[in-house]
C-alpha atoms as a PDB file:
ATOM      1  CA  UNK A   1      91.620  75.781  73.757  1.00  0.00           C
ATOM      2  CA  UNK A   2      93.689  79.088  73.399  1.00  0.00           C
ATOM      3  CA  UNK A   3      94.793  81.381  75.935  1.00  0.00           C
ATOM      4  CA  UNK A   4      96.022  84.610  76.340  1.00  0.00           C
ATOM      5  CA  UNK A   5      98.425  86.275  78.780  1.00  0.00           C
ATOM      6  CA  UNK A   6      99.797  89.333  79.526  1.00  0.00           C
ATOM      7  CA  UNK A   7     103.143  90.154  81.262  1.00  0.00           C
ATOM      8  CA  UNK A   8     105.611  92.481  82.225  1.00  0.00           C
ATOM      9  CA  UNK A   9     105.790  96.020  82.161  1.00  0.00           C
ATOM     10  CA  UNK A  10     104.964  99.437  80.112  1.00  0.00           C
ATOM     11  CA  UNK A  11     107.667 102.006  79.973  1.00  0.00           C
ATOM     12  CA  UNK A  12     106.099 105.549  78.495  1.00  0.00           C
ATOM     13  CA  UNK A  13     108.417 107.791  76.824  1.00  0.00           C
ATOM     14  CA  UNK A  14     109.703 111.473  78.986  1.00  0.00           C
ATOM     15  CA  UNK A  15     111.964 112.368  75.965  1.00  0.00           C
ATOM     16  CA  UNK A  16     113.561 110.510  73.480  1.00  0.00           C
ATOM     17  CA  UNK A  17     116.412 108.820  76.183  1.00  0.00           C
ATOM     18  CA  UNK A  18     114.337 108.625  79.279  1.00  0.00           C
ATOM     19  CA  UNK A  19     111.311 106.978  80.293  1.00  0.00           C
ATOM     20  CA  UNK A  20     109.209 105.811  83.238  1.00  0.00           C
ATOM     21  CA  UNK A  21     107.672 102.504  84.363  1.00  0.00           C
ATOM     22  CA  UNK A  22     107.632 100.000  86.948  1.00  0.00           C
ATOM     23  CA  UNK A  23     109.833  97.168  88.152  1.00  0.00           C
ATOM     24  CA  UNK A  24     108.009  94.022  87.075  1.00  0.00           C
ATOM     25  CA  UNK A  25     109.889  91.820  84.968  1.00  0.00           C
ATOM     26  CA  UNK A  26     106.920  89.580  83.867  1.00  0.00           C
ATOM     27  CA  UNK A  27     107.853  86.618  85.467  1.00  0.00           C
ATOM     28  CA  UNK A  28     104.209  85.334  87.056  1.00  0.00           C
ATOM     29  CA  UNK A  29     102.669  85.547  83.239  1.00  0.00           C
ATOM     30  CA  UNK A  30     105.478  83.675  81.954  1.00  0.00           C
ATOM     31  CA  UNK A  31     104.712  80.724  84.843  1.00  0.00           C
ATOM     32  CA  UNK A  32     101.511  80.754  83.949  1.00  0.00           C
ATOM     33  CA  UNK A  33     101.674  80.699  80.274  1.00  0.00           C
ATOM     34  CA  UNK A  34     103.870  78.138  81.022  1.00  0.00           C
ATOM     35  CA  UNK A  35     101.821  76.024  82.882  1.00  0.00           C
ATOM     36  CA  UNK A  36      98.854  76.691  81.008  1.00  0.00           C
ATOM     37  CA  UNK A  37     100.207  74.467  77.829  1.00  0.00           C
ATOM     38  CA  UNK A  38      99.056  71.450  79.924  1.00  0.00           C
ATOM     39  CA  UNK A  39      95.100  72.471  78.684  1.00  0.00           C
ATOM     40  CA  UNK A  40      96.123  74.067  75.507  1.00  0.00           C
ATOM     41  CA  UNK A  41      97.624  76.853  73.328  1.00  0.00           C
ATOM     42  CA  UNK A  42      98.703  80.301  74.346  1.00  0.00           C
ATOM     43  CA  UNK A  43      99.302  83.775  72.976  1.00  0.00           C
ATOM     44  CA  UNK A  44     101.821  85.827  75.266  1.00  0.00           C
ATOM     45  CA  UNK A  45     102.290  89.624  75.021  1.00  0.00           C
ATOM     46  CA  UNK A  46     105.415  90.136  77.019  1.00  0.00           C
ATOM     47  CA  UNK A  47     107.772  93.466  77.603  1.00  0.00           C
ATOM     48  CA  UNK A  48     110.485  91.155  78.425  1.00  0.00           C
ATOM     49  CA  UNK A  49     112.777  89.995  75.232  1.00  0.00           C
ATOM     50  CA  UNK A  50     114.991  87.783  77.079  1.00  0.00           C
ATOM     51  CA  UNK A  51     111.513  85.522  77.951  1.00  0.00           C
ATOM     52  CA  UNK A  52     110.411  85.709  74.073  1.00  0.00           C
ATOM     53  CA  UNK A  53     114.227  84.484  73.209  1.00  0.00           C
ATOM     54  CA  UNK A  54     113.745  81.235  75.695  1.00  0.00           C
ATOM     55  CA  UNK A  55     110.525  80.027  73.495  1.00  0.00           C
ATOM     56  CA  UNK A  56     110.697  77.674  71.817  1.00  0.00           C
ATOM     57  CA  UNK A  57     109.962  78.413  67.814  1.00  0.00           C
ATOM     58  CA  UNK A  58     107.132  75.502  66.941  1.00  0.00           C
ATOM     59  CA  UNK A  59     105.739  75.510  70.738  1.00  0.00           C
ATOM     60  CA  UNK A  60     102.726  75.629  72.243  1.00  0.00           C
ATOM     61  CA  UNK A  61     103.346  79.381  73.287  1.00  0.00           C
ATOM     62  CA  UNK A  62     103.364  81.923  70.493  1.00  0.00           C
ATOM     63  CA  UNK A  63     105.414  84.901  72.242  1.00  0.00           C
ATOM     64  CA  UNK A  64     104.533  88.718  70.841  1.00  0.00           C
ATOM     65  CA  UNK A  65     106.289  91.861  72.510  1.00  0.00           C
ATOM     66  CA  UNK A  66     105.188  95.610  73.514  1.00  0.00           C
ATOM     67  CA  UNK A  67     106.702  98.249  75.008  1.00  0.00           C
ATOM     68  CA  UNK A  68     104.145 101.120  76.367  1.00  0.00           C
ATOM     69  CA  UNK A  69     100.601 101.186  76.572  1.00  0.00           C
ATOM     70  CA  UNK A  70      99.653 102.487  73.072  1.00  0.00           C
ATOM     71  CA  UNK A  71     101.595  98.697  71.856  1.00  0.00           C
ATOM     72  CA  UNK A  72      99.712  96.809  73.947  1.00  0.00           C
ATOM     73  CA  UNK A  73      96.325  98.469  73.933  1.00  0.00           C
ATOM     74  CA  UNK A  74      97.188  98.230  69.857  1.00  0.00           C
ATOM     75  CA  UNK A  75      98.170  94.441  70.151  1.00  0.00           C
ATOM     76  CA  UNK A  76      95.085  93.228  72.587  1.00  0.00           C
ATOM     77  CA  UNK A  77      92.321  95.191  70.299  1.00  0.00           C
ATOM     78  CA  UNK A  78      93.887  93.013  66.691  1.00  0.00           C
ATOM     79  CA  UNK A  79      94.044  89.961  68.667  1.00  0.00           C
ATOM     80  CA  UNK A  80      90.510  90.481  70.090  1.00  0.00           C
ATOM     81  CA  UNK A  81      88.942  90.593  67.310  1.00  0.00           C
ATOM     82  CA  UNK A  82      90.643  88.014  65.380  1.00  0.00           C
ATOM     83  CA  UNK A  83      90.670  84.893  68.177  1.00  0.00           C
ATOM     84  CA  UNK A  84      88.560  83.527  70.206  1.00  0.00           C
ATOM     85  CA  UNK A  85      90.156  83.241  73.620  1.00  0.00           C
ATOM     86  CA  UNK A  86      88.612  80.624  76.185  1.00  0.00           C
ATOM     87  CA  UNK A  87      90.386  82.599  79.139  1.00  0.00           C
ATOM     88  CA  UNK A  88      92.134  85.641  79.737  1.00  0.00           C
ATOM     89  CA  UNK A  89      95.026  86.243  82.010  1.00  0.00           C
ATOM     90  CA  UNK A  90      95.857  90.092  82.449  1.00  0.00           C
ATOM     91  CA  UNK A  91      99.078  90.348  84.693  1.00  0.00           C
ATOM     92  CA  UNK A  92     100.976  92.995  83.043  1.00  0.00           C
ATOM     93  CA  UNK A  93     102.011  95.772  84.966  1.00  0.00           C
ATOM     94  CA  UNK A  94     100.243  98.373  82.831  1.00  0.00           C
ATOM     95  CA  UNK A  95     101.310 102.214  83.571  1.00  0.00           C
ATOM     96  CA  UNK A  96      98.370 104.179  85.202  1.00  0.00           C
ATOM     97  CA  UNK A  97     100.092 107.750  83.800  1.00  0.00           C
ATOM     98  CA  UNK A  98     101.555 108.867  80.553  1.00  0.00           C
ATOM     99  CA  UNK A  99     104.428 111.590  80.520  1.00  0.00           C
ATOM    100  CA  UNK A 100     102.505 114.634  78.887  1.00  0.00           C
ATOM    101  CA  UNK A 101     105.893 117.371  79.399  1.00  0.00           C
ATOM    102  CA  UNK A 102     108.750 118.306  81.992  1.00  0.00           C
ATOM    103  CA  UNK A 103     109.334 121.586  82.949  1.00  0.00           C
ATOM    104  CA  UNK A 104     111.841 123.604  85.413  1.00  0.00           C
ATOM    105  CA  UNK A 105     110.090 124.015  88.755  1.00  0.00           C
ATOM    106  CA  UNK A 106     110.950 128.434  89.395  1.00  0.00           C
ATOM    107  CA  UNK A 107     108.872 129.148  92.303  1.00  0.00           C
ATOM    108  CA  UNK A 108     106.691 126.872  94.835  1.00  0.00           C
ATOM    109  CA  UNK A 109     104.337 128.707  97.232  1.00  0.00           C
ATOM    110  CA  UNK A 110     103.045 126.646  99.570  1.00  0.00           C
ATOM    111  CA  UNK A 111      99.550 127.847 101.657  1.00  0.00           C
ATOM    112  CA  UNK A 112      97.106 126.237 103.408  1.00  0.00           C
ATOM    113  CA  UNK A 113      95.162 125.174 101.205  1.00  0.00           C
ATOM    114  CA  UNK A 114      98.043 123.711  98.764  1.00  0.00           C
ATOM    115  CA  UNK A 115     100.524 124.748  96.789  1.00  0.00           C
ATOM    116  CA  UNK A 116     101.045 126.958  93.323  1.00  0.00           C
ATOM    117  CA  UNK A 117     103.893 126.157  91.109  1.00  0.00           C
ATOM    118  CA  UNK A 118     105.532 128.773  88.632  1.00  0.00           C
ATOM    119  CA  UNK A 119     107.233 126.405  85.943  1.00  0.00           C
ATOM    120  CA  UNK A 120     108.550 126.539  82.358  1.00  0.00           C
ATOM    121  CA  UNK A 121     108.082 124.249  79.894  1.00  0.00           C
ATOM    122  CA  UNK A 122     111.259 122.558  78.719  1.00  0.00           C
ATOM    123  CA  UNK A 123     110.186 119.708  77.065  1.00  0.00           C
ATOM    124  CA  UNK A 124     112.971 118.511  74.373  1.00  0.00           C
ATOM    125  CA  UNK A 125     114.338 115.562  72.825  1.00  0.00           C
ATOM    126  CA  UNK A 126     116.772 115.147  75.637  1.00  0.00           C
ATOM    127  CA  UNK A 127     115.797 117.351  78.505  1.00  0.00           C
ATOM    128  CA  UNK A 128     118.931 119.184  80.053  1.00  0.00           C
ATOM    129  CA  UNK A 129     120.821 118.120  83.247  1.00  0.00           C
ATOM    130  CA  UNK A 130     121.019 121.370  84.133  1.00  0.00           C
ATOM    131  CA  UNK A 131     118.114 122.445  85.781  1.00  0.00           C
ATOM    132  CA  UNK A 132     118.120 122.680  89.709  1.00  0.00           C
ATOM    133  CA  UNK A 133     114.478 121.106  89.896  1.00  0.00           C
ATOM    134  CA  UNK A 134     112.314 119.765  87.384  1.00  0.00           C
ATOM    135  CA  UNK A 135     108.844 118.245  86.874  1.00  0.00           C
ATOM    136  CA  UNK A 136     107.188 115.739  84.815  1.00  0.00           C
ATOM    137  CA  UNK A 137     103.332 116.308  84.527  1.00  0.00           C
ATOM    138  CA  UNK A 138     101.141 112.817  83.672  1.00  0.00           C
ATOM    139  CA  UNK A 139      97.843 112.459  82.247  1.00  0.00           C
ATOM    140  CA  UNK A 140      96.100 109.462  83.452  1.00  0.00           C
ATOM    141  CA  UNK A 141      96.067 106.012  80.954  1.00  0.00           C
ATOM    142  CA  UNK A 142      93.281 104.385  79.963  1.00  0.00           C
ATOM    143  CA  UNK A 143      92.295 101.163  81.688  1.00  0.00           C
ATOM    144  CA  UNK A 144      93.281  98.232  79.021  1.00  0.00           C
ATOM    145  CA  UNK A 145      91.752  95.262  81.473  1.00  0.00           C
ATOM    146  CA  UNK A 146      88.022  97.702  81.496  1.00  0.00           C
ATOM    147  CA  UNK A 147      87.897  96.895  77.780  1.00  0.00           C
ATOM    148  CA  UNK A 148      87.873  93.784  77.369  1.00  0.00           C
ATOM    149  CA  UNK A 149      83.984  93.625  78.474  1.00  0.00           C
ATOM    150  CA  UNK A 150      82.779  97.211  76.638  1.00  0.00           C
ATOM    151  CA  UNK A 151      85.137  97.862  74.192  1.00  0.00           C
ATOM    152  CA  UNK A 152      85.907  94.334  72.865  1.00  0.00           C
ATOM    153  CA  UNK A 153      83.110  92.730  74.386  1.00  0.00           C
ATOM    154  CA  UNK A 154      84.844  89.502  75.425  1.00  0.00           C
ATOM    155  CA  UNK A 155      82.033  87.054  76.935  1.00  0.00           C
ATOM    156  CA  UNK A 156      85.121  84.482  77.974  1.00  0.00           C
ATOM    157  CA  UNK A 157      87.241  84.131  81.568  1.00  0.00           C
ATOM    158  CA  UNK A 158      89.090  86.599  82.706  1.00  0.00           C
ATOM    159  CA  UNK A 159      91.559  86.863  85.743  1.00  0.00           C
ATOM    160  CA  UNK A 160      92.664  90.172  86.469  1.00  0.00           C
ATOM    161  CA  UNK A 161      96.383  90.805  88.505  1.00  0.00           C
ATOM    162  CA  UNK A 162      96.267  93.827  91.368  1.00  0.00           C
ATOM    163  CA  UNK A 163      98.848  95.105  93.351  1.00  0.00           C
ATOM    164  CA  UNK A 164      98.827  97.625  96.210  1.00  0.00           C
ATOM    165  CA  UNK A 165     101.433  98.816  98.935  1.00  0.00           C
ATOM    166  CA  UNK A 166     101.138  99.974 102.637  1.00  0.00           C
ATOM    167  CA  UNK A 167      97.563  98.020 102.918  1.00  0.00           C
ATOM    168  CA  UNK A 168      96.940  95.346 105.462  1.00  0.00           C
ATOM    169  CA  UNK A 169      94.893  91.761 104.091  1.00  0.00           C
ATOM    170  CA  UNK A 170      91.536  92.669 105.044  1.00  0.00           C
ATOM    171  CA  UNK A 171      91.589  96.697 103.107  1.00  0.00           C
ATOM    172  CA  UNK A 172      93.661  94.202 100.239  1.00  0.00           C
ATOM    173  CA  UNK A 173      90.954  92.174  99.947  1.00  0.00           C
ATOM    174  CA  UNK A 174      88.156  95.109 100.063  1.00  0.00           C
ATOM    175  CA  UNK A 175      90.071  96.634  97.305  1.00  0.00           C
ATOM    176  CA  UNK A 176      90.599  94.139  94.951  1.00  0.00           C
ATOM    177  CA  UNK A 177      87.100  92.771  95.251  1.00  0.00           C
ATOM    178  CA  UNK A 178      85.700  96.631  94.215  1.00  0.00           C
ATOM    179  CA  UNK A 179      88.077  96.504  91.293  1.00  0.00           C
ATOM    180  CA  UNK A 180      87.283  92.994  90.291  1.00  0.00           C
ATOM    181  CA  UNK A 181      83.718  94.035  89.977  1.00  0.00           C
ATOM    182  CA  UNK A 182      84.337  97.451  87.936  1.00  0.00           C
ATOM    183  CA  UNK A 183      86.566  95.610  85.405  1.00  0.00           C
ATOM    184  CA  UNK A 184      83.648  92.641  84.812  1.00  0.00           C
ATOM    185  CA  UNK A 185      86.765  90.140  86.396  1.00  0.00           C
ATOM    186  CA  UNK A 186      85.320  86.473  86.988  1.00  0.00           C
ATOM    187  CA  UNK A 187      88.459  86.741  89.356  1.00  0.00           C
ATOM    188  CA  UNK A 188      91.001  89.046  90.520  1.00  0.00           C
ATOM    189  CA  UNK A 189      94.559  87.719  92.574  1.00  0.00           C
ATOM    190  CA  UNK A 190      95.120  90.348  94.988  1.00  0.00           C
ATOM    191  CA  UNK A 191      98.168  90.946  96.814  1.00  0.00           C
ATOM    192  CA  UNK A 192     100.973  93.616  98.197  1.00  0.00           C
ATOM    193  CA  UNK A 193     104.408  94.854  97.662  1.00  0.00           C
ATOM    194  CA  UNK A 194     105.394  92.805 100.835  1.00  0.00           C
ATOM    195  CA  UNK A 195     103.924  89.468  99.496  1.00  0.00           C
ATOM    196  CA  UNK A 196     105.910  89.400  96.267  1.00  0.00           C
ATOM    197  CA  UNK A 197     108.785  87.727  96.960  1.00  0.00           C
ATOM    198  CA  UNK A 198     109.996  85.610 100.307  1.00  0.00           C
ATOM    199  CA  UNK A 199     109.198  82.958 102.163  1.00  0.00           C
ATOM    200  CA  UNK A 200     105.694  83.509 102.418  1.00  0.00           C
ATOM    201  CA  UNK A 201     104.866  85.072  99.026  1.00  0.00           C
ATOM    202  CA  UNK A 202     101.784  85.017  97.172  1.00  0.00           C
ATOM    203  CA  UNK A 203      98.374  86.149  97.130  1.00  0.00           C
ATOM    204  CA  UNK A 204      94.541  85.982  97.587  1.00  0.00           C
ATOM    205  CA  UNK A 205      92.229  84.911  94.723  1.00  0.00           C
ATOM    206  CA  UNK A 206      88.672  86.377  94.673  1.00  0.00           C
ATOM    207  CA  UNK A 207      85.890  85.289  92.929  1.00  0.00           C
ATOM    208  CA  UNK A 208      84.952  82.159  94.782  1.00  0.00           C
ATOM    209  CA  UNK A 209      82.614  81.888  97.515  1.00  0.00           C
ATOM    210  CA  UNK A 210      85.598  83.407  99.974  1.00  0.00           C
ATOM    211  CA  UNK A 211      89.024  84.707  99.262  1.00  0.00           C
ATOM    212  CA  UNK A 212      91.844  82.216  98.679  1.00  0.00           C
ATOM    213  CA  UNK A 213      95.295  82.466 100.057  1.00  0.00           C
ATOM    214  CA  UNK A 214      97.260  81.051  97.556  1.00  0.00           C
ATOM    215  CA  UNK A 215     101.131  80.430  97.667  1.00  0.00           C
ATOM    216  CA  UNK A 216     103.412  82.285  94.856  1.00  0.00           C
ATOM    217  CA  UNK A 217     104.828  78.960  94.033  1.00  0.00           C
ATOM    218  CA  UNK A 218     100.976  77.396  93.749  1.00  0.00           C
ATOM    219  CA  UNK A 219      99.631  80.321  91.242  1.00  0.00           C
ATOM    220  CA  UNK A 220     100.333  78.994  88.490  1.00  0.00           C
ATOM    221  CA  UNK A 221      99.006  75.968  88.833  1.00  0.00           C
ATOM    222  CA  UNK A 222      95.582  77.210  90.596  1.00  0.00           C
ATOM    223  CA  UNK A 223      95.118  79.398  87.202  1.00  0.00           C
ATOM    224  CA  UNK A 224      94.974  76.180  85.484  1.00  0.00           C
ATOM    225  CA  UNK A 225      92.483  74.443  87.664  1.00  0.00           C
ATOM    226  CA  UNK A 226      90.074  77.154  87.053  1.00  0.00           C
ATOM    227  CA  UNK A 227      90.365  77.361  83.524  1.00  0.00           C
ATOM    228  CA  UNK A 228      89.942  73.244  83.580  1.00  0.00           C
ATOM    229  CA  UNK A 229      86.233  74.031  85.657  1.00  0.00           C
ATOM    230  CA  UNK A 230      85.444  76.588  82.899  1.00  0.00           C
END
């Protein structure tokens, strides 16, 4: 059997020095890549080098790395089409906007109704540090875990990773069940800022008959006990 996992972060260029991104290192899909050798092979697309250096060459993980969401949108479509994956574990921390220019913020007006902005594009290949106020517009990013049942029309398991912050466990669990059902997810693990790290990290799996609290240090274990029932 061959797997494939996702981890880690995208960073999306601003100008040629800066970027933006998120703070996830990658560490769950490494675990479970990890622990997923005991049932068979896997393919890991990582942002983080140092994780692809501590690989072994000849071992049962085959480590590949991106850096924004064109390389791994790029990197998921060749290796789509070219293996057949018995389960798929999405837990990259993909960016949900794309830089599309900065500009110098001249004038706010703010009404009732909202506010109107009078900017000026400045967009270079290093934006100045002189600028008393500046803005970077976004476009939104395409949805990488949507394709995997249109676009590439992968028929196999698939686990997709959600995060939210400020939201109590029952709106958690109303959430991640809507969005495990729009991305055609045999399961989703759910969980919050808050439940990352500490004593009583981890995170609710939902799929099953009723969701699953399931200790951080348990994850990636449980990952391998459903691909085992697959």
């Amino acid at each position: 059997m061959r797997f494939l996992v996702t981890a880690g972060n995208t960073r999306e260029k601003i100008d040629r020095v800066r970027d933006w991104g998120n703070i996830f290192t990658g560490n769950t899909g490494l675990r479970i890549a990890r622990a997923l050798t005991q049932a068979g092979e896997v393919d890991l697309l990582t942002s983080n080098a140092r994780h692809l250096e501590e690989l072994p060459q000849a071992g049962p993980i085959r480590g590949r790395r991106f850096t924004n969401h064109a390389d791994l949108r790029d990197a998921l479509s060749a290796m789509m089409k070219s293996v057949e994956y018995r389960a798929v574990f999405m837990t990259a921390a993909v960016s949900d906007y794309r830089p599309t220019g900065v500009y110098e913020i001249l004038d706010r007006q703010v009404g009732e109704e909202g506010e109107v902005w009078r900017v000026r594009g400045v967009q270079a290949g290093k934006v100045k540090g002189s600028y008393p106020r500046v803005a970077v517009a976004g476009e939104r990013t395409e949805k990488l875990v949507d394709l995997f049942r249109t676009e590439w029309a992968y028929r196999g398991f698939l686990v997709k990773f959600k995060l939210e912050v400020g939201v109590g466990a029952e709106e958690l669990i109303r959430i991640g069940e809507a969005s495990r059902l729009a991305s055609g997810a045999d399961y989703l693990v759910a969980n919050t800022l808050e439940m990352v790290e500490g004593e009583g990290a981890g995170a609710y799996l939902l799929g099953g008959a009723s969701p699953e609290w399931v200790p951080r240090a348990r994850l990636a274990e449980r990952m391998v006990e459903l691909v085992r029932r697959v």
